[in-house]
N, C-alpha and C. Protein backbone atom coordinates (compact mmCIF):
# COMPACT_ATOMS: atom_id res chain seq x y z
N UNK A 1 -3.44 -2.03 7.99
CA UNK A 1 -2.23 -2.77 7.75
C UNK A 1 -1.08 -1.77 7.62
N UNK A 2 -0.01 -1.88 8.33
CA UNK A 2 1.39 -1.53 8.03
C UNK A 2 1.76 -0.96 6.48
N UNK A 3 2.07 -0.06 6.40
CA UNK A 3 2.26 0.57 4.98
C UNK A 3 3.67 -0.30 4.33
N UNK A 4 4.59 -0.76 5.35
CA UNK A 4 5.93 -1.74 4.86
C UNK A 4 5.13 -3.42 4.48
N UNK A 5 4.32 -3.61 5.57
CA UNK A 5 3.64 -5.36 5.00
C UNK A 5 3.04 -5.50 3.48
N UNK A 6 1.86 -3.71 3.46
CA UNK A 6 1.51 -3.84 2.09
C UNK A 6 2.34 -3.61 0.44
N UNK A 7 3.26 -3.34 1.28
CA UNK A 7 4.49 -2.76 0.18
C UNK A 7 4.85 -4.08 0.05
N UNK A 8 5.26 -5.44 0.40
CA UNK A 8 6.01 -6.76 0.73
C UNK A 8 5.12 -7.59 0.18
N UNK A 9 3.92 -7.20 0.60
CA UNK A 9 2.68 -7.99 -0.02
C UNK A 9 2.87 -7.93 -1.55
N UNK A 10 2.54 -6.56 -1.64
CA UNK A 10 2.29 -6.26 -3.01
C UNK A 10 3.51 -6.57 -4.08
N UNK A 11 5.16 -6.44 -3.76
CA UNK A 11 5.83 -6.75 -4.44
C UNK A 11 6.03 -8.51 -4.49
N UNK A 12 5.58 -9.16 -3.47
CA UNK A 12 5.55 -10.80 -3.42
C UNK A 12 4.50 -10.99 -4.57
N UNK A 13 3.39 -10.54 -4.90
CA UNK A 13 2.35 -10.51 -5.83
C UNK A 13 2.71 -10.23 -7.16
N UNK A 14 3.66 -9.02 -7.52
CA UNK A 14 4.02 -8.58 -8.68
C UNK A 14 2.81 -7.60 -8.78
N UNK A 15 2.35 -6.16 -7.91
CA UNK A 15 1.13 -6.01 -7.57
C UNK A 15 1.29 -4.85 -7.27
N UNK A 16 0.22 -4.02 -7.61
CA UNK A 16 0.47 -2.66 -7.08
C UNK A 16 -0.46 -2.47 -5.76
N UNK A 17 -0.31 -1.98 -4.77
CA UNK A 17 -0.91 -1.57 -3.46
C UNK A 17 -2.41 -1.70 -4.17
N UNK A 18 -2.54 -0.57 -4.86
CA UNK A 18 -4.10 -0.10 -5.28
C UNK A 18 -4.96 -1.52 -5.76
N UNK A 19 -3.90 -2.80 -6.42
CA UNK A 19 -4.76 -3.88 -6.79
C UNK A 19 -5.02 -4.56 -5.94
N UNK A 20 -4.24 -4.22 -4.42
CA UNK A 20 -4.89 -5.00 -3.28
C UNK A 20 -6.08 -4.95 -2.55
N UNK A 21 -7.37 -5.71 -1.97
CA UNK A 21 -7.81 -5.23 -1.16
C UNK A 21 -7.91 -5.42 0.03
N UNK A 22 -7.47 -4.81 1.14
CA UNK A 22 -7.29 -5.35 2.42
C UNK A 22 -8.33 -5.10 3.49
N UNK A 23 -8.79 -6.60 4.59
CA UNK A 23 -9.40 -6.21 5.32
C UNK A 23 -9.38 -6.79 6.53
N UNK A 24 -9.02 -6.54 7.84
CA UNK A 24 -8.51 -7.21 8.66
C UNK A 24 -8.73 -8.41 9.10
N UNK A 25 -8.78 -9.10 9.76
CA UNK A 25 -9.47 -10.32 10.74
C UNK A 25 -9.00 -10.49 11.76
N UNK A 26 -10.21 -11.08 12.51
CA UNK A 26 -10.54 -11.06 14.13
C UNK A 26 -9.77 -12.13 14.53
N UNK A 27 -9.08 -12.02 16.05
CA UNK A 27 -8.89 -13.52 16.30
C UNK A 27 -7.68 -13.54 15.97
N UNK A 28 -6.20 -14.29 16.45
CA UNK A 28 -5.33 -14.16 16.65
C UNK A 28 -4.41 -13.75 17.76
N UNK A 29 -3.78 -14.65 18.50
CA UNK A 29 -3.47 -13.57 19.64
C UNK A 29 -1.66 -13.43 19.74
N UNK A 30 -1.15 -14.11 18.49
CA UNK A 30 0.27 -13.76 18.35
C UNK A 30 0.67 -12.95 17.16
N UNK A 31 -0.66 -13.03 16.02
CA UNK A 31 -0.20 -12.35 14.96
C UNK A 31 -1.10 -11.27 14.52
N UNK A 32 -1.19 -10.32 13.88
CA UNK A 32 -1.91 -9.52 13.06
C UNK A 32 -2.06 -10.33 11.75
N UNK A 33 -3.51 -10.36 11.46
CA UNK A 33 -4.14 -11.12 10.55
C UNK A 33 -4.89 -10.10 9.27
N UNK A 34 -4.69 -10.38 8.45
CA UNK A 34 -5.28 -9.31 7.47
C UNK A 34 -5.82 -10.29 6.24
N UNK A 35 -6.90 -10.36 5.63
CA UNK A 35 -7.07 -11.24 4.21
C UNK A 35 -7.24 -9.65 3.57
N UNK A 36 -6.16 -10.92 2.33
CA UNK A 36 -6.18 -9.68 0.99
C UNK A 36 -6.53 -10.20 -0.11
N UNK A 37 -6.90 -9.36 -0.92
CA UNK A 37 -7.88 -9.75 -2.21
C UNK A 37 -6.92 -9.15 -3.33
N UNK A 38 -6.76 -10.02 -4.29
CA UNK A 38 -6.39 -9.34 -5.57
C UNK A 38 -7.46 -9.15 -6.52
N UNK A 39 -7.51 -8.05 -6.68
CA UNK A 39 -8.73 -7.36 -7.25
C UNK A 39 -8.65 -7.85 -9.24
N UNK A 40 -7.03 -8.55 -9.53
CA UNK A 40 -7.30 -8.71 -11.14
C UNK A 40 -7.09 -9.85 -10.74
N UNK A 41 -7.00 -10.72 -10.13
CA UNK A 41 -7.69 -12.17 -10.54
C UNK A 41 -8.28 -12.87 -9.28
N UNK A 42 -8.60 -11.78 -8.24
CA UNK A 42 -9.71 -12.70 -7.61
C UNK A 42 -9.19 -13.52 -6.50
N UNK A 43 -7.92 -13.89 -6.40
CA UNK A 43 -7.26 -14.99 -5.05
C UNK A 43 -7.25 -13.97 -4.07
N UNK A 44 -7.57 -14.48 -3.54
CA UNK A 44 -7.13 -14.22 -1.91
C UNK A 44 -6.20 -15.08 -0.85
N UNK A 45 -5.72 -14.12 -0.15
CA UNK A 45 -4.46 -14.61 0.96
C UNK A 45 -4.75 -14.30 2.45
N UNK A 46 -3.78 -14.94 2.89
CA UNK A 46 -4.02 -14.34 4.46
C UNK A 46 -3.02 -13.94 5.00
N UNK A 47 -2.53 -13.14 4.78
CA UNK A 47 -1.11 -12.02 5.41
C UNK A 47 -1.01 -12.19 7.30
N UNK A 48 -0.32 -13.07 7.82
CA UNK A 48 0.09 -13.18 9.35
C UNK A 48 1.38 -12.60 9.48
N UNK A 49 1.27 -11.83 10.23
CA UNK A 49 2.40 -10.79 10.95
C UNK A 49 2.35 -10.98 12.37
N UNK A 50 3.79 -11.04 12.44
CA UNK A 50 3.83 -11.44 14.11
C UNK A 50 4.10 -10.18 14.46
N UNK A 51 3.82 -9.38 15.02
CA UNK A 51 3.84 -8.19 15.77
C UNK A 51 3.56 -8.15 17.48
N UNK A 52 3.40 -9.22 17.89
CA UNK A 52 3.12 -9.05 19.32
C UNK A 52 4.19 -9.88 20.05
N UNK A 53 5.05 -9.32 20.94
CA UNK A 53 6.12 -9.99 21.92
C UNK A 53 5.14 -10.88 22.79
N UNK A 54 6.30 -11.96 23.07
CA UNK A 54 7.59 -12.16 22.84
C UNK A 54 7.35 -12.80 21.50
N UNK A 55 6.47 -13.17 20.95
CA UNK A 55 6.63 -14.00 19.60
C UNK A 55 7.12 -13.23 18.34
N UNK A 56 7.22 -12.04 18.16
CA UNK A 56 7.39 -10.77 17.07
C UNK A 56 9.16 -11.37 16.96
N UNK A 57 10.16 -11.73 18.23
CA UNK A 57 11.14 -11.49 18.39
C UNK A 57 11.40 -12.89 17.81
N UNK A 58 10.75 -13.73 17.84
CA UNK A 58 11.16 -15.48 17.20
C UNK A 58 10.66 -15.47 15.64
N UNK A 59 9.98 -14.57 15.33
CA UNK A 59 8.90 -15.21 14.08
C UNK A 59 9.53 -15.38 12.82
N UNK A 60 10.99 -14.98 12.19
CA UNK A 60 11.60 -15.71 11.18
C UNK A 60 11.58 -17.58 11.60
N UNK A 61 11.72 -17.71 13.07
CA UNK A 61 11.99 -19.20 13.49
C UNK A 61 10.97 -20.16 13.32
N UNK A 62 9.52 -19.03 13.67
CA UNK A 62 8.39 -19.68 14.12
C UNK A 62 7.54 -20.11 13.13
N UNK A 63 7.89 -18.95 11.62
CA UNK A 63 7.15 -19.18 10.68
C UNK A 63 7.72 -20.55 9.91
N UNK A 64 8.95 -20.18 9.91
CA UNK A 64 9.44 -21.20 8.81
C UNK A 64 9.41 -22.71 9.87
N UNK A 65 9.02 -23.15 10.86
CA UNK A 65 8.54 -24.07 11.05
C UNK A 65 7.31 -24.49 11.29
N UNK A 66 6.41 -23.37 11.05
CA UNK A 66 4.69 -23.61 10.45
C UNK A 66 4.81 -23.67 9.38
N UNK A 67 5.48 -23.34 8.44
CA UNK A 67 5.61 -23.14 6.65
C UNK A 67 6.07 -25.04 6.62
N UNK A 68 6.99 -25.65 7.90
CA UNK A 68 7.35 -26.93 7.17
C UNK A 68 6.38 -27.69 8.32
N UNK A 69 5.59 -27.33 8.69
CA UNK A 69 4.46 -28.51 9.65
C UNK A 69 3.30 -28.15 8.42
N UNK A 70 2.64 -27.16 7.77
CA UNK A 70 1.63 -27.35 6.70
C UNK A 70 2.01 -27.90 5.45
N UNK A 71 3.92 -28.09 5.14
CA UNK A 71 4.43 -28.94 3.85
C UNK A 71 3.71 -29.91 3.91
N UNK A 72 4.15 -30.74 5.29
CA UNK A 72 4.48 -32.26 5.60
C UNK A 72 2.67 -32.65 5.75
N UNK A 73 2.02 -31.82 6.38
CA UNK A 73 0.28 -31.85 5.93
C UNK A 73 -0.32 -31.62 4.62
N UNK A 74 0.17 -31.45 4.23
CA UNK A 74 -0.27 -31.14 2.82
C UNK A 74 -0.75 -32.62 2.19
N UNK A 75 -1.99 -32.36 1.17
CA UNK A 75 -2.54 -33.85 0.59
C UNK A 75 -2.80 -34.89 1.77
N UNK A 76 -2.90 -34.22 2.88
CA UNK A 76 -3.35 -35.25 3.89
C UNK A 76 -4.78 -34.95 4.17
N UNK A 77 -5.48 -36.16 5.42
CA UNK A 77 -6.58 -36.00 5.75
C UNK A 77 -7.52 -34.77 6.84
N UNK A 78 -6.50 -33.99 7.05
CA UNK A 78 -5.94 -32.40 7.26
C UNK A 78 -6.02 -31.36 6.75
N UNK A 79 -7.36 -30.13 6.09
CA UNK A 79 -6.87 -29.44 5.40
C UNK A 79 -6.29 -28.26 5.81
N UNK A 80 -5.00 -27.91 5.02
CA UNK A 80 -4.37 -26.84 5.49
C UNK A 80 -4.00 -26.03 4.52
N UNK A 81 -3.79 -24.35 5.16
CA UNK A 81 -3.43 -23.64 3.90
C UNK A 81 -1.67 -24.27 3.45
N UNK A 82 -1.79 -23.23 2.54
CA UNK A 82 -0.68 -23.71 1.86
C UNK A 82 0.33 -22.34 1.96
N UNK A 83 1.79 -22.44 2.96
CA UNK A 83 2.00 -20.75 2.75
C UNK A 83 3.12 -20.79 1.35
N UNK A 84 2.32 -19.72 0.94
CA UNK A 84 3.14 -18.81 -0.26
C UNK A 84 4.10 -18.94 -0.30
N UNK A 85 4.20 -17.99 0.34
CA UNK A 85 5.64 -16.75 0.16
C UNK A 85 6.13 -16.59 2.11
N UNK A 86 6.88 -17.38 2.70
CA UNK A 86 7.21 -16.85 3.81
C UNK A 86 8.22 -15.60 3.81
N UNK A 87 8.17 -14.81 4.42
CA UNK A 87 9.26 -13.47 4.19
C UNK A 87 10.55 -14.48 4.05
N UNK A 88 10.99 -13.41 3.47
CA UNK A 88 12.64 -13.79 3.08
C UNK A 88 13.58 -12.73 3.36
N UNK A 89 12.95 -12.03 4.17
CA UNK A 89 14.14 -10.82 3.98
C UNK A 89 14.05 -10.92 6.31
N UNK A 90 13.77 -11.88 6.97
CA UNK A 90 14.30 -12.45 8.10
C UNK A 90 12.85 -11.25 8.90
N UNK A 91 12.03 -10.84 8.16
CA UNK A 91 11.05 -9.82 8.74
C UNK A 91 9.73 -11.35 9.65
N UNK A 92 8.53 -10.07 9.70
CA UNK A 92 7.77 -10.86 10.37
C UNK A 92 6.27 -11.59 10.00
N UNK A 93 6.55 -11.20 8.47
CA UNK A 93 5.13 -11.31 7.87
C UNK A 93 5.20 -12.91 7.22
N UNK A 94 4.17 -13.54 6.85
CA UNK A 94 3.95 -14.66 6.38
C UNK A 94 2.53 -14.85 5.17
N UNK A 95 2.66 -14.64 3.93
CA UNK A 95 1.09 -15.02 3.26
C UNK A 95 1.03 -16.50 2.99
N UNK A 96 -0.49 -16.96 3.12
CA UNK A 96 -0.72 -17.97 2.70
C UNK A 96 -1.45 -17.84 1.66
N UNK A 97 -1.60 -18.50 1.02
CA UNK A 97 -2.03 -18.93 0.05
C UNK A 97 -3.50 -19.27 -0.37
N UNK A 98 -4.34 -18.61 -0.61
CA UNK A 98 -5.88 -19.69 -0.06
C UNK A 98 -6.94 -19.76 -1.55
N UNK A 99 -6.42 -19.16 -2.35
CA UNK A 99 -6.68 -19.46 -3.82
C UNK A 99 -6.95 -20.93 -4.43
């Protein structure tokens, strides 16, 4: 993982790098996928980073309208994660939530 995602990660957490544990995942063909573990209480996330063109160049657009297609699913007969924390600073990363 990107030494800037785990830095973003970890301050979205209130978290130091070292309490993270990161390990990639397979599969994906627009984003870099990573599940991370918080080592003091155990949740885990799934950190999506768009890093691959042309989608890297849309993904403030792309996320925050997957962030409001899993709202509007939510409590439905659908299960979906739930995202966190979408970046806020217009970058390319996205955690969900899977705790």
């Amino acid at each position: 993982m990107r030494a800037a995602l785990l830095g973003w990660v970890a301050e979205v957490l209130d978290r130091s790098a070292s309490d993270l544990e990161v390990v990639p995942l397979e599969g994906g063909l627009t984003s870099e996928m990573h599940r991370v573990r918080d080592v003091r209480d155990g949740c885990e996330y799934v950190l999506r980073a768009k890093m691959v063109e042309p989608w890297a160049a849309h993904a403030p657009s792309l996320l925050r309208r997957e962030a409001e297609v899993q709202r509007l699913l939510h409590g439905g007969p659908v299960p979906v994660p739930r995202c966190a924390w979408p970046s806020t600073r217009g970058g390319s990363g996205r955690v969900s939530r899977c705790c």
